[in-house]
C-alpha atoms as a PDB file:
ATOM      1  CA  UNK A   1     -19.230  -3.639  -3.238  1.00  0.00           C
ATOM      2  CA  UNK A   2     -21.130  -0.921  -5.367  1.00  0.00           C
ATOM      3  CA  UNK A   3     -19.083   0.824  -7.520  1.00  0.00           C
ATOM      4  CA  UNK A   4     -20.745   4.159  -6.256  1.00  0.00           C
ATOM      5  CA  UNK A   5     -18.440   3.100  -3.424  1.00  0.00           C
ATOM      6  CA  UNK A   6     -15.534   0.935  -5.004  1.00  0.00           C
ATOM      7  CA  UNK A   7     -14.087   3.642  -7.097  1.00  0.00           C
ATOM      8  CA  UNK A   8     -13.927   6.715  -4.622  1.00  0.00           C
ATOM      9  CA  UNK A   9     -12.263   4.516  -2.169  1.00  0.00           C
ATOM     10  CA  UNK A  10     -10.011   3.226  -4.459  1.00  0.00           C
ATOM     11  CA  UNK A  11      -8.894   7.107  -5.526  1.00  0.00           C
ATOM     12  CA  UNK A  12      -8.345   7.537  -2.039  1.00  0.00           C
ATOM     13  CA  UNK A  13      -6.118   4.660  -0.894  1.00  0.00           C
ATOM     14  CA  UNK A  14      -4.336   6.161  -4.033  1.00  0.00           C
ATOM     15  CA  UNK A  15      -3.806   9.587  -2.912  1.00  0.00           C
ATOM     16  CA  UNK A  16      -2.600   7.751   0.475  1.00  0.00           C
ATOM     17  CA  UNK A  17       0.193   5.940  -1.617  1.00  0.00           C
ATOM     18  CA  UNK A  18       0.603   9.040  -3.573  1.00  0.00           C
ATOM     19  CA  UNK A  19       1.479  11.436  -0.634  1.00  0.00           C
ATOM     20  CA  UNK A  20       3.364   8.590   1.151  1.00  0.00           C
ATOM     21  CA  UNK A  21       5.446   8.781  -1.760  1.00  0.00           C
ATOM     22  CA  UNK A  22       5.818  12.674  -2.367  1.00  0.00           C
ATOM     23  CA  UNK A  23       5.907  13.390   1.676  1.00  0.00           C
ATOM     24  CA  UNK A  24       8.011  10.904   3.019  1.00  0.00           C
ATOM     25  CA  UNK A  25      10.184  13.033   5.003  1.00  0.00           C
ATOM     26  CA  UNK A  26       7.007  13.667   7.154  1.00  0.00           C
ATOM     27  CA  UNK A  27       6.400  10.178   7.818  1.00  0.00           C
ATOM     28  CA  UNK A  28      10.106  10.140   8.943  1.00  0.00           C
ATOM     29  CA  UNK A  29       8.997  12.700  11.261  1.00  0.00           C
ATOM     30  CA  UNK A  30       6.024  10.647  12.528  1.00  0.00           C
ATOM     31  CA  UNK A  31       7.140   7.016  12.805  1.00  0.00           C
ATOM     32  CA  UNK A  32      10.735   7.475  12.843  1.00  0.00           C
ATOM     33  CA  UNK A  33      13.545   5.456  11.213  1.00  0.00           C
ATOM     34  CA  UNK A  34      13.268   1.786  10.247  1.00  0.00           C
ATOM     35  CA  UNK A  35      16.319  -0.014  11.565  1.00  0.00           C
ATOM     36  CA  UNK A  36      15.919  -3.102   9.561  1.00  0.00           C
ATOM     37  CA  UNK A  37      15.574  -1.283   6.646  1.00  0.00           C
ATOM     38  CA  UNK A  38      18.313   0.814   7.325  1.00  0.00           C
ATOM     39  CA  UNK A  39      20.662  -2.113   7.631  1.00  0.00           C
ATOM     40  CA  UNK A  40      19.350  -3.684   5.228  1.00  0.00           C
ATOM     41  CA  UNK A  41      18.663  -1.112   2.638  1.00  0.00           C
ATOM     42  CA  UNK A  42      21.751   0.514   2.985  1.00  0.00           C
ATOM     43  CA  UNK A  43      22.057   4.654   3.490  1.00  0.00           C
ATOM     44  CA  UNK A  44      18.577   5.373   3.322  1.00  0.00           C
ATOM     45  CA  UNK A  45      17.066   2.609   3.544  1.00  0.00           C
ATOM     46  CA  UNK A  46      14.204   4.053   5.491  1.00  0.00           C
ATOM     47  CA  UNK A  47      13.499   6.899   2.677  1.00  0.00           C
ATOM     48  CA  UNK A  48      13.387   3.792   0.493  1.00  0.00           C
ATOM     49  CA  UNK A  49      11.069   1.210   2.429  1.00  0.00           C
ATOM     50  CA  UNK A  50       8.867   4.333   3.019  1.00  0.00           C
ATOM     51  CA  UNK A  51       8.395   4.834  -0.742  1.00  0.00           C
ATOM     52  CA  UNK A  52       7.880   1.227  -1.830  1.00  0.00           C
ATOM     53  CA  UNK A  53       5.362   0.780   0.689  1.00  0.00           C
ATOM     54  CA  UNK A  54       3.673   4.136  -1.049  1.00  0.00           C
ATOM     55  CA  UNK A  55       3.503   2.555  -4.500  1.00  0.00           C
ATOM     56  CA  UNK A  56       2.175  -0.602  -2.593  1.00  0.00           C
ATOM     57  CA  UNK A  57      -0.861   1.489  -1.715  1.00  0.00           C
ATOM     58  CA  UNK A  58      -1.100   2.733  -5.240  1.00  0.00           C
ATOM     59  CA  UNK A  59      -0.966  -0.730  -6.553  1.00  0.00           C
ATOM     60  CA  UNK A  60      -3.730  -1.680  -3.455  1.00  0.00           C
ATOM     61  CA  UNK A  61      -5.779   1.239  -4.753  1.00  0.00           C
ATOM     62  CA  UNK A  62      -5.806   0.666  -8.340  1.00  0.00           C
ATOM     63  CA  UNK A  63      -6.789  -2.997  -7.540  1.00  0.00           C
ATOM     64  CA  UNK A  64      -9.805  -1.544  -5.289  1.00  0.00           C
ATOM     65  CA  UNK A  65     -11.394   0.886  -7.723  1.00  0.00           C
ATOM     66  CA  UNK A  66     -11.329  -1.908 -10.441  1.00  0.00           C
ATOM     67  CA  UNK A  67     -12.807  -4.632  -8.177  1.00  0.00           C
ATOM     68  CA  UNK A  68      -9.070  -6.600  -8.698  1.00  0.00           C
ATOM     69  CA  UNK A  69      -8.577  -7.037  -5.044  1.00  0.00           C
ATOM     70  CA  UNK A  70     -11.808  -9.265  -4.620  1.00  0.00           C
ATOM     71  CA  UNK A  71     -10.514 -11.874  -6.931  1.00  0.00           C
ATOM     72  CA  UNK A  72      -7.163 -11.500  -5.203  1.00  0.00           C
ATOM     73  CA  UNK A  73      -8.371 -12.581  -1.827  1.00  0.00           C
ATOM     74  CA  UNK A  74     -11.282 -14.909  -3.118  1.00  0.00           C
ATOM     75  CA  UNK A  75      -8.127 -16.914  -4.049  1.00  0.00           C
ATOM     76  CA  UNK A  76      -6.344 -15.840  -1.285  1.00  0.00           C
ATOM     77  CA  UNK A  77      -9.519 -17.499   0.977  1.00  0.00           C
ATOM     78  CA  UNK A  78      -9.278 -20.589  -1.265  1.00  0.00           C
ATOM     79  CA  UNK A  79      -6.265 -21.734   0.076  1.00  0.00           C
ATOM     80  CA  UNK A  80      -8.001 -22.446   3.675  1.00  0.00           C
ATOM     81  CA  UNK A  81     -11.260 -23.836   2.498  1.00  0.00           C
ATOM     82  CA  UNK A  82     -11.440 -27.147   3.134  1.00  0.00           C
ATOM     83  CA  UNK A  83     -14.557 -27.834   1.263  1.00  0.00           C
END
Protein backbone atom coordinates (compact mmCIF):
# COMPACT_ATOMS: atom_id res chain seq x y z
CA UNK A 1 0.00 0.00 0.00
CA UNK A 2 1.38 3.58 -0.91
CA UNK A 3 2.10 5.52 1.85
CA UNK A 4 0.17 8.49 0.15
CA UNK A 5 -2.56 6.14 1.35
CA UNK A 6 -1.11 4.11 4.42
CA UNK A 7 -0.64 7.03 6.67
CA UNK A 8 -4.03 9.02 6.29
CA UNK A 9 -5.83 5.86 6.91
CA UNK A 10 -3.91 5.00 9.66
CA UNK A 11 -4.71 8.73 11.36
CA UNK A 12 -8.11 7.87 10.82
CA UNK A 13 -8.65 4.41 12.33
CA UNK A 14 -6.88 6.50 15.13
CA UNK A 15 -9.30 9.19 15.55
CA UNK A 16 -11.95 6.15 15.48
CA UNK A 17 -10.15 4.64 18.63
CA UNK A 18 -9.67 8.07 19.89
CA UNK A 19 -13.41 9.15 19.98
CA UNK A 20 -14.44 5.57 20.97
CA UNK A 21 -12.47 6.31 23.88
CA UNK A 22 -13.48 10.04 24.73
CA UNK A 23 -17.37 9.35 23.60
CA UNK A 24 -18.19 6.21 24.97
CA UNK A 25 -21.32 7.10 26.57
CA UNK A 26 -22.63 7.58 22.94
CA UNK A 27 -21.76 4.25 21.88
CA UNK A 28 -23.73 3.14 25.02
CA UNK A 29 -26.45 4.95 23.45
CA UNK A 30 -26.02 3.19 20.07
CA UNK A 31 -25.21 -0.47 20.75
CA UNK A 32 -26.36 -0.74 24.17
CA UNK A 33 -24.90 -2.59 27.18
CA UNK A 34 -22.60 -5.61 26.93
CA UNK A 35 -23.91 -8.29 29.25
CA UNK A 36 -20.87 -10.41 29.25
CA UNK A 37 -18.86 -7.69 29.99
CA UNK A 38 -20.97 -6.50 32.54
CA UNK A 39 -20.77 -9.75 34.43
CA UNK A 40 -17.70 -10.16 33.82
CA UNK A 41 -16.18 -6.79 34.19
CA UNK A 42 -17.91 -5.99 37.13
CA UNK A 43 -19.99 -2.39 37.60
CA UNK A 44 -19.18 -1.01 34.42
CA UNK A 45 -17.95 -3.35 32.70
CA UNK A 46 -19.47 -2.12 29.49
CA UNK A 47 -17.84 1.58 29.94
CA UNK A 48 -14.71 -0.55 30.27
CA UNK A 49 -14.85 -3.14 27.26
CA UNK A 50 -15.96 -0.03 25.25
CA UNK A 51 -12.68 1.77 26.02
CA UNK A 52 -10.23 -1.11 25.59
CA UNK A 53 -11.64 -1.88 22.38
CA UNK A 54 -10.90 2.12 21.60
CA UNK A 55 -7.19 1.84 22.40
CA UNK A 56 -7.36 -1.46 20.29
CA UNK A 57 -8.12 0.75 17.31
CA UNK A 58 -5.39 3.12 18.29
CA UNK A 59 -2.96 0.33 18.55
CA UNK A 60 -4.63 -1.05 14.89
CA UNK A 61 -4.03 2.46 13.59
CA UNK A 62 -0.62 3.13 14.65
CA UNK A 63 0.30 -0.34 13.17
CA UNK A 64 -1.45 0.83 9.73
CA UNK A 65 0.23 4.19 9.19
CA UNK A 66 3.67 2.49 9.88
CA UNK A 67 3.07 -0.50 7.55
CA UNK A 68 3.28 -2.85 11.09
CA UNK A 69 0.06 -4.56 10.37
CA UNK A 70 1.37 -6.15 7.00
CA UNK A 71 4.06 -8.04 8.74
CA UNK A 72 1.49 -8.90 11.39
CA UNK A 73 -0.79 -10.79 9.10
CA UNK A 74 2.00 -11.96 6.57
CA UNK A 75 2.74 -14.10 9.68
CA UNK A 76 -0.59 -14.37 10.58
CA UNK A 77 -1.14 -16.05 6.74
CA UNK A 78 1.94 -18.20 7.42
CA UNK A 79 0.38 -20.28 9.75
CA UNK A 80 -2.10 -21.80 6.92
CA UNK A 81 0.33 -22.08 4.10
CA UNK A 82 1.05 -25.32 3.46
CA UNK A 83 3.79 -24.74 1.04
Amino acid sequence: MSVFLRVPLGIIVMIIGFLMVLRTSVLIEWFGRVDWAEEKLGNGGTYTFYKLGGVLVVFIGIFIATNFISDILTSFAGIFDRT
